[in-house]
Protein backbone atom coordinates (compact mmCIF):
# COMPACT_ATOMS: atom_id res chain seq x y z
CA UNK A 1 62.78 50.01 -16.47
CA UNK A 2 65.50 48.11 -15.05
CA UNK A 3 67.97 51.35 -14.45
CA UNK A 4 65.02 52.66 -12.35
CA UNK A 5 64.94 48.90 -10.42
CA UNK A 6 68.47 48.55 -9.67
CA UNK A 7 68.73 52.02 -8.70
CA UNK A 8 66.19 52.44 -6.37
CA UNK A 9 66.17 48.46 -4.71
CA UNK A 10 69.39 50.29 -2.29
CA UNK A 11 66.77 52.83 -0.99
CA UNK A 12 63.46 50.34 -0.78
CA UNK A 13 65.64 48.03 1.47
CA UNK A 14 66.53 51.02 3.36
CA UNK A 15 63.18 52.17 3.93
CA UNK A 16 64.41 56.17 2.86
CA UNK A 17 64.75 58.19 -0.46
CA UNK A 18 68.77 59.31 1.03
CA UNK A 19 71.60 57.17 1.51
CA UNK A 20 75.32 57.18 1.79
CA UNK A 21 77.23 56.47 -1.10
CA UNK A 22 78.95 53.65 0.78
CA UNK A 23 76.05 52.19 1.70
CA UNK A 24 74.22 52.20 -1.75
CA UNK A 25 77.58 50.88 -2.95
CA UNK A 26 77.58 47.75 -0.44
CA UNK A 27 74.08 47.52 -1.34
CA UNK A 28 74.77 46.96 -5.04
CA UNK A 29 77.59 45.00 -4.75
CA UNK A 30 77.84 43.22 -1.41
CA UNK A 31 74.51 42.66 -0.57
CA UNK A 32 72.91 42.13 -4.03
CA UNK A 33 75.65 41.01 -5.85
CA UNK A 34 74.58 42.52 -8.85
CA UNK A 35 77.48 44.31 -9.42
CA UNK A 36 80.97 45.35 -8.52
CA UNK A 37 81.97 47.97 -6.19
CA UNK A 38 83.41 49.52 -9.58
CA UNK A 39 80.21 48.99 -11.16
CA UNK A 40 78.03 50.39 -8.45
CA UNK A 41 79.83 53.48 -8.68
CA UNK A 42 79.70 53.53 -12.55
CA UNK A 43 75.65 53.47 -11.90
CA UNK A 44 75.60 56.33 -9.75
CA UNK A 45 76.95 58.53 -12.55
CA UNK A 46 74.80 56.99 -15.18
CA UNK A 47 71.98 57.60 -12.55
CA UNK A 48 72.92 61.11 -11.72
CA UNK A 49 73.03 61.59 -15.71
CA UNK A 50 69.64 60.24 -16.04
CA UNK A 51 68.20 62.65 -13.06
CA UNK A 52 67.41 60.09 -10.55
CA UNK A 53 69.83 60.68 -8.17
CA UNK A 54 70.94 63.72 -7.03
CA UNK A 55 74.17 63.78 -5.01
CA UNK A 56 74.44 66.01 -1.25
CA UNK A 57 77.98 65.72 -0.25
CA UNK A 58 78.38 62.08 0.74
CA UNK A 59 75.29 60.88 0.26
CA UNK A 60 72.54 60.55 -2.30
CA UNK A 61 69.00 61.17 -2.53
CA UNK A 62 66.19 59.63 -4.74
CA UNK A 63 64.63 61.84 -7.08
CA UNK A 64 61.79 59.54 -8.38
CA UNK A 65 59.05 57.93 -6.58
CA UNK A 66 60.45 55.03 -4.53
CA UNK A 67 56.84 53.36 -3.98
CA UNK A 68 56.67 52.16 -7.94
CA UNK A 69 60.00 50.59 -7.64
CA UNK A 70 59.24 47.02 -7.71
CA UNK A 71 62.10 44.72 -7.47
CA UNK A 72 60.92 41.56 -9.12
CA UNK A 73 62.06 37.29 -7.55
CA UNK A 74 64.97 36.86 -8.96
CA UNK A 75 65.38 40.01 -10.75
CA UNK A 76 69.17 41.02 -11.87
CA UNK A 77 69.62 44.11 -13.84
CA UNK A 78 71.66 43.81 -17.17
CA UNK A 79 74.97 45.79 -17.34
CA UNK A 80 73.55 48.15 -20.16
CA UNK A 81 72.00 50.11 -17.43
CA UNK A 82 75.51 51.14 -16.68
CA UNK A 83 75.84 52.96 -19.92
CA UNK A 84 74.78 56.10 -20.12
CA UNK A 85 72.14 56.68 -23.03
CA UNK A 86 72.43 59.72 -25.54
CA UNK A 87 69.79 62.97 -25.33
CA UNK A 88 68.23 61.25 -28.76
CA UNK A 89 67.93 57.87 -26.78
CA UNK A 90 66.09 59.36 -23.98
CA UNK A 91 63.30 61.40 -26.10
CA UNK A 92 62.83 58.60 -28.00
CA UNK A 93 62.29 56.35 -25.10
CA UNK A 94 59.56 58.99 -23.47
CA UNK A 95 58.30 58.61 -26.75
CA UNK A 96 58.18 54.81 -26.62
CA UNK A 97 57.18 54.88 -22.97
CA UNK A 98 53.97 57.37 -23.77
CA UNK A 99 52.51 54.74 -26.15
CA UNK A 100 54.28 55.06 -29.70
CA UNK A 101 55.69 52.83 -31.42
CA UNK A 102 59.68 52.62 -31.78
CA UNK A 103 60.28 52.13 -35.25
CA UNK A 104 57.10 54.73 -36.23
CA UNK A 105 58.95 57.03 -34.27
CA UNK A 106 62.28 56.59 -35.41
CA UNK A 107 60.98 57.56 -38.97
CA UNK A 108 58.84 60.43 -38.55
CA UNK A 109 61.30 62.05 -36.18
CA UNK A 110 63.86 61.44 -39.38
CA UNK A 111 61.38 62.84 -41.28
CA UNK A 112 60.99 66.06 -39.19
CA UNK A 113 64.92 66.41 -39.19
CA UNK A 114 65.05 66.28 -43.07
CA UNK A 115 61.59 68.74 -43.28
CA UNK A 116 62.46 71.13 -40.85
CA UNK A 117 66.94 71.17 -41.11
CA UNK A 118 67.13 70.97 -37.49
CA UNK A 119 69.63 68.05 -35.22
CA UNK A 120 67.73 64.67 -34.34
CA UNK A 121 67.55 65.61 -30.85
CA UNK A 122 65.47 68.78 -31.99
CA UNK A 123 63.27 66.94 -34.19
CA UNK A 124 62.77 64.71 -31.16
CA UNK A 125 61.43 67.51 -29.74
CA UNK A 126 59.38 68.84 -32.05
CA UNK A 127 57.93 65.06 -32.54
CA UNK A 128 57.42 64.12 -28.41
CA UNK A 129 55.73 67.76 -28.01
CA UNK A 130 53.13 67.24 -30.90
CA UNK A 131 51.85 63.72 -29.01
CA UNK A 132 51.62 65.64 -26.05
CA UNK A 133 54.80 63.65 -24.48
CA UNK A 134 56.50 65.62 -21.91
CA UNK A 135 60.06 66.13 -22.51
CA UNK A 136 61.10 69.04 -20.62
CA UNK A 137 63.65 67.52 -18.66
CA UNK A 138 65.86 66.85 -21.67
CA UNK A 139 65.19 70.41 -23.84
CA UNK A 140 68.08 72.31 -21.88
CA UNK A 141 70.44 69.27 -23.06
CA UNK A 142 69.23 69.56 -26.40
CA UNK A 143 69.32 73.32 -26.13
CA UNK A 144 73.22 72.98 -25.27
CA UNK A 145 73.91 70.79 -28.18
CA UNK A 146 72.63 73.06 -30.92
């Protein structure tokens, strides 16, 4: 995933899993040029949204495991990474990411919502849980949107 990539390519350089938030910053923006210093910030929300990142006063710390980050030749992360996605987007995509197919999944989980009278996200749920997908990380979000 290319939010995991851009996010962790600061702290592989670095050789640590903590950094200043200045220095990922300069990282981003100065050193990689992949984005502005604007932007870089932007991506440490979106990243702290997402769970990997967790800010400690000035500086942040890596929450997933740096040694899968692979930072591809030539490799420059799109600017959707700087959006934040929705609790629906990221069940789905643990879904997708466990082996199922996106548009399969996208209809049975609407399927579950109309059977069942529950929100999307809950369906989600109900649907990632059934194939054994982990979603745990995500239930107290969908827990504070009922």
């Amino acid at each position: 995933m290319s939010l995991r990539t851009a996010v962790g390519a600061p702290f592989v350089q670095a050789g640590t899993d903590r950094l200043g938030r200045s220095d990922f910053v300069v990282a981003l923006s100065l050193d990689r040029d992949w984005f502005s210093p604007d932007q870089a910030k932007r991506l440490i929300d979106v990243a702290a949204s997402e769970g990997l990142l967790e800010p400690d006063d000035d500086e942040l710390v890596a929450t997933f495991d740096l040694g899968e980050v692979t930072v591809p030749e030539g490799f420059t992360p799109d600017e959707s990474v700087l959006q934040q996605r929705t609790t629906f987007e990221r069940l789905l995509d643990a879904v997708v990411e466990a082996g199922t197919d996106k548009r399969e999944a996208v209809a049975a989980i609407n399927g579950l919502q109309s059977d069942l009278g529950v929100t999307i996200e809950t369906a989600a749920v109900v649907y990632a849980r059934r194939r054994g997908v982990s979603v745990d990380d995500q239930i107290e979000r969908v827990r504070e949107g009922l």
